[in-house]
C-alpha atoms as a PDB file:
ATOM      1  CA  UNK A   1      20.384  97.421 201.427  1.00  0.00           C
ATOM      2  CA  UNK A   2      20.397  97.554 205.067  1.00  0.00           C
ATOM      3  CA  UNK A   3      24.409  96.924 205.427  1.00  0.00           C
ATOM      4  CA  UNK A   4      24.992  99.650 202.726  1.00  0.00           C
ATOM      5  CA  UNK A   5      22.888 102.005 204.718  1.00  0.00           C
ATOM      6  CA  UNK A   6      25.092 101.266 207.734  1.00  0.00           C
ATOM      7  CA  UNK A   7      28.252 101.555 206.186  1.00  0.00           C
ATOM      8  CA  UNK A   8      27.031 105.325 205.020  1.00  0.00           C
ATOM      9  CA  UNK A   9      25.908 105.903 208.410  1.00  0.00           C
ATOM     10  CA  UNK A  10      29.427 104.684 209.865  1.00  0.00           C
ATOM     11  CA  UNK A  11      31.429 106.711 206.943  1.00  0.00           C
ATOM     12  CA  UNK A  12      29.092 110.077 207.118  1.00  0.00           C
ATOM     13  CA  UNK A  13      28.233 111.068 210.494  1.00  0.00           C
ATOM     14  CA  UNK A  14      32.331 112.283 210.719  1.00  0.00           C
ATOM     15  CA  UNK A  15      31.226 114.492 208.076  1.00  0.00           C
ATOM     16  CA  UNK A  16      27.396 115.406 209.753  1.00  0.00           C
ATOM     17  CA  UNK A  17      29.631 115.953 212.775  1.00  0.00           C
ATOM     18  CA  UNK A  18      32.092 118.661 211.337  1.00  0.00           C
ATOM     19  CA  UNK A  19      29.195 120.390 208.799  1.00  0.00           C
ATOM     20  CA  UNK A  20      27.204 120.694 212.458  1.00  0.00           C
ATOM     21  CA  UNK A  21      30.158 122.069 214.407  1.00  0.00           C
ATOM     22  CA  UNK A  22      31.042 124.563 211.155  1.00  0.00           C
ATOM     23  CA  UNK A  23      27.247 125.667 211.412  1.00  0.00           C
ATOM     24  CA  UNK A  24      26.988 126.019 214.879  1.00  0.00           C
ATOM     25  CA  UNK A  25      30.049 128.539 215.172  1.00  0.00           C
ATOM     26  CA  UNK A  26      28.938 130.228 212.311  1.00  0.00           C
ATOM     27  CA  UNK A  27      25.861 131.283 213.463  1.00  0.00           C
ATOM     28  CA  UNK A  28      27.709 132.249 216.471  1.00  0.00           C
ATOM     29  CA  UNK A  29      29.900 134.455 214.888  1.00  0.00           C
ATOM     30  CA  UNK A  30      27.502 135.933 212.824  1.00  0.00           C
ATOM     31  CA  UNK A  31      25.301 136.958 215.223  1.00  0.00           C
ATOM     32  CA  UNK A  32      28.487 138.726 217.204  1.00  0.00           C
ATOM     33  CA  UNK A  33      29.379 140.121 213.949  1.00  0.00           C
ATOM     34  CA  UNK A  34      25.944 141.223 213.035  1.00  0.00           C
ATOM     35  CA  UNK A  35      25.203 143.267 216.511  1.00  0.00           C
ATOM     36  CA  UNK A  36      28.562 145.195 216.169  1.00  0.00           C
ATOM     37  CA  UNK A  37      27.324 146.200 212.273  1.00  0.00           C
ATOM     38  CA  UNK A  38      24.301 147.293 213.384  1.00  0.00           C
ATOM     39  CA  UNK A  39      26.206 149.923 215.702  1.00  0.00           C
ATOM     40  CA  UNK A  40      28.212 150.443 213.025  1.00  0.00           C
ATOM     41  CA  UNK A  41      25.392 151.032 210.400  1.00  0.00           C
ATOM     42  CA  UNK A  42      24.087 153.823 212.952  1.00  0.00           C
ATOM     43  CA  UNK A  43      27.363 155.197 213.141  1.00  0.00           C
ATOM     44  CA  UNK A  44      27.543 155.699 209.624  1.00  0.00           C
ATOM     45  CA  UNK A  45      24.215 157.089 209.036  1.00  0.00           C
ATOM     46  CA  UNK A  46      24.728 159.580 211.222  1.00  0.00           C
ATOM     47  CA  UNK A  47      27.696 160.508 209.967  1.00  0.00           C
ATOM     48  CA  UNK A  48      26.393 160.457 206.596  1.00  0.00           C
ATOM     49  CA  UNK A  49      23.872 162.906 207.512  1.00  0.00           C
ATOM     50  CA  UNK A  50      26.486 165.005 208.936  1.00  0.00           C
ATOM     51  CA  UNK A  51      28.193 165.023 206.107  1.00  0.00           C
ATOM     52  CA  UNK A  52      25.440 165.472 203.617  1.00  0.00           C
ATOM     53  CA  UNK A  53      24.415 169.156 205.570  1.00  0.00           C
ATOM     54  CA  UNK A  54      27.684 170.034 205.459  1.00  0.00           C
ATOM     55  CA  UNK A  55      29.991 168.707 202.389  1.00  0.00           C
ATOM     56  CA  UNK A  56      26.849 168.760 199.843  1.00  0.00           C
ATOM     57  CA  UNK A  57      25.067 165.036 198.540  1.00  0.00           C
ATOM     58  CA  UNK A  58      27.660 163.971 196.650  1.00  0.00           C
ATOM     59  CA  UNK A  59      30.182 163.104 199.395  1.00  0.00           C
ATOM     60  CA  UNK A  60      27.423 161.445 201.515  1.00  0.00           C
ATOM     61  CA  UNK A  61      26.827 158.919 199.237  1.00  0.00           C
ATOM     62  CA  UNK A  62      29.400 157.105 200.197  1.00  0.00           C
ATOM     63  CA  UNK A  63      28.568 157.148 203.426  1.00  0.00           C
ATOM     64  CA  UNK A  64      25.242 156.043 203.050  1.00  0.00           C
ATOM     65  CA  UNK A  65      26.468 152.811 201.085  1.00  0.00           C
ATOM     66  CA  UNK A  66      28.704 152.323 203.996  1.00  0.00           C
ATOM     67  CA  UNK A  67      25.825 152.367 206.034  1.00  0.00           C
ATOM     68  CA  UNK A  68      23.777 150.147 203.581  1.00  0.00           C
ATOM     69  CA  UNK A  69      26.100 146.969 203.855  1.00  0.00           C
ATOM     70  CA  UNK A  70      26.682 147.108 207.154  1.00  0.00           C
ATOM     71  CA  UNK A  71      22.915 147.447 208.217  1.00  0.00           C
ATOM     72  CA  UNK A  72      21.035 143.892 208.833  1.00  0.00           C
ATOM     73  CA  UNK A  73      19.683 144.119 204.874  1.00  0.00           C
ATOM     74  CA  UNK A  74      23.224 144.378 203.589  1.00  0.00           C
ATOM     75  CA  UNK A  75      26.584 141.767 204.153  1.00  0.00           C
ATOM     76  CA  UNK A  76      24.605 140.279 207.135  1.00  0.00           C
ATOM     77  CA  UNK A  77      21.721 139.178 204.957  1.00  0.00           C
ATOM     78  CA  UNK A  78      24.265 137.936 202.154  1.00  0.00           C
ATOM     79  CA  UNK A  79      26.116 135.928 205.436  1.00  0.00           C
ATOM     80  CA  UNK A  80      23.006 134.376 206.722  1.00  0.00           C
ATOM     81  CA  UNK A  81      22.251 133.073 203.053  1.00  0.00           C
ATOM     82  CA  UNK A  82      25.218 130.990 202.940  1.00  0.00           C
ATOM     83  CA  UNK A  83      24.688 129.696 206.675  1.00  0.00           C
ATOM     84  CA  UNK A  84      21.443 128.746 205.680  1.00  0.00           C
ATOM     85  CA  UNK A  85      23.543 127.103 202.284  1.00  0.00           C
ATOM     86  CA  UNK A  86      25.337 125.048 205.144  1.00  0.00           C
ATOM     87  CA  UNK A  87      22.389 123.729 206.710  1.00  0.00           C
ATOM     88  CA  UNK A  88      20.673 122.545 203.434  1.00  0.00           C
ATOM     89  CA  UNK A  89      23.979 120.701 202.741  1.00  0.00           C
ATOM     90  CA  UNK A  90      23.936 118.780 206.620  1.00  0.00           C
ATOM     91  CA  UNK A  91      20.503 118.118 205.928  1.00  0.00           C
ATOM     92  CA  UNK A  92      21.491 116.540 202.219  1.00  0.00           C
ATOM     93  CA  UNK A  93      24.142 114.951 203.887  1.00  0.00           C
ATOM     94  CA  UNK A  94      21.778 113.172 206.393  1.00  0.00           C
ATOM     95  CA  UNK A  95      19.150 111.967 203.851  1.00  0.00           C
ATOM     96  CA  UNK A  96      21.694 109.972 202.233  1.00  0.00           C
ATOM     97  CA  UNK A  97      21.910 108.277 205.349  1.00  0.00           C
ATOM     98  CA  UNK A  98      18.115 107.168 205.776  1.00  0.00           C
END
C-alpha cells in the first residue's frame, strides 16, 4: 500500500504542480481583471443614468445590464466560482495522494 502511494505521489505532483501554477495566475488575472470592471461598472452606471434622464427608461436598460455584469456581483462572481472549481480539484488531486 505504501509503494502504490508513492508511485501516485511520483506520477501526480506534475499534475498538483501545473493545477497550482493554473490557479495561481488565475487569481492573478482575475483580480487585474476585476479592478478594471469595477471602473468600468461605474462608468456604465453613470452613463446609464445619463441616458435614462435624457433618452427615456427604455434605452437605459441596457446600460444598466452593462453595468450589472461588469460590477463585482456579475462575470467576476461567475469567474471566482470556477477558480474556486480549480482549487477543489488540486485539493482532490492531493487526497489521492495521502
Amino acid at each position: 500500500m505504501i509503494l502504490v502511494k508513492l508511485i501516485l505521489r511520483i506520477l501526480l505532483s506534475p499534475a498538483v504542480l501545473i493545477v497550482t501554477l493554473f490557479e495561481m495566475l488565475s487569481k492573478l488575472v482575475l483580480n487585474t481583471a476585476t479592478i478594471i470592471l469595477n471602473i468600468l461598472s461605474i462608468v456604465f452606471l453613470i452613463a446609464a443614468v445619463f441616458i435614462f434622464f435624457h433618452d427615456g427608461w427604455k434605452d437605459s436598460l441596457f446600460a444598466f445590464a452593462f453595468a450589472f455584469l461588469a460590477s463585482p456581483f456579475g462575470l467576476p462572481a461567475a469567474a471566482y466560482l470556477l477558480v474556486e472549481a480549480i482549487g477543489v480539484l488540486k485539493q482532490g488531486i492531493k487526497r489521492i495522494t495521502t
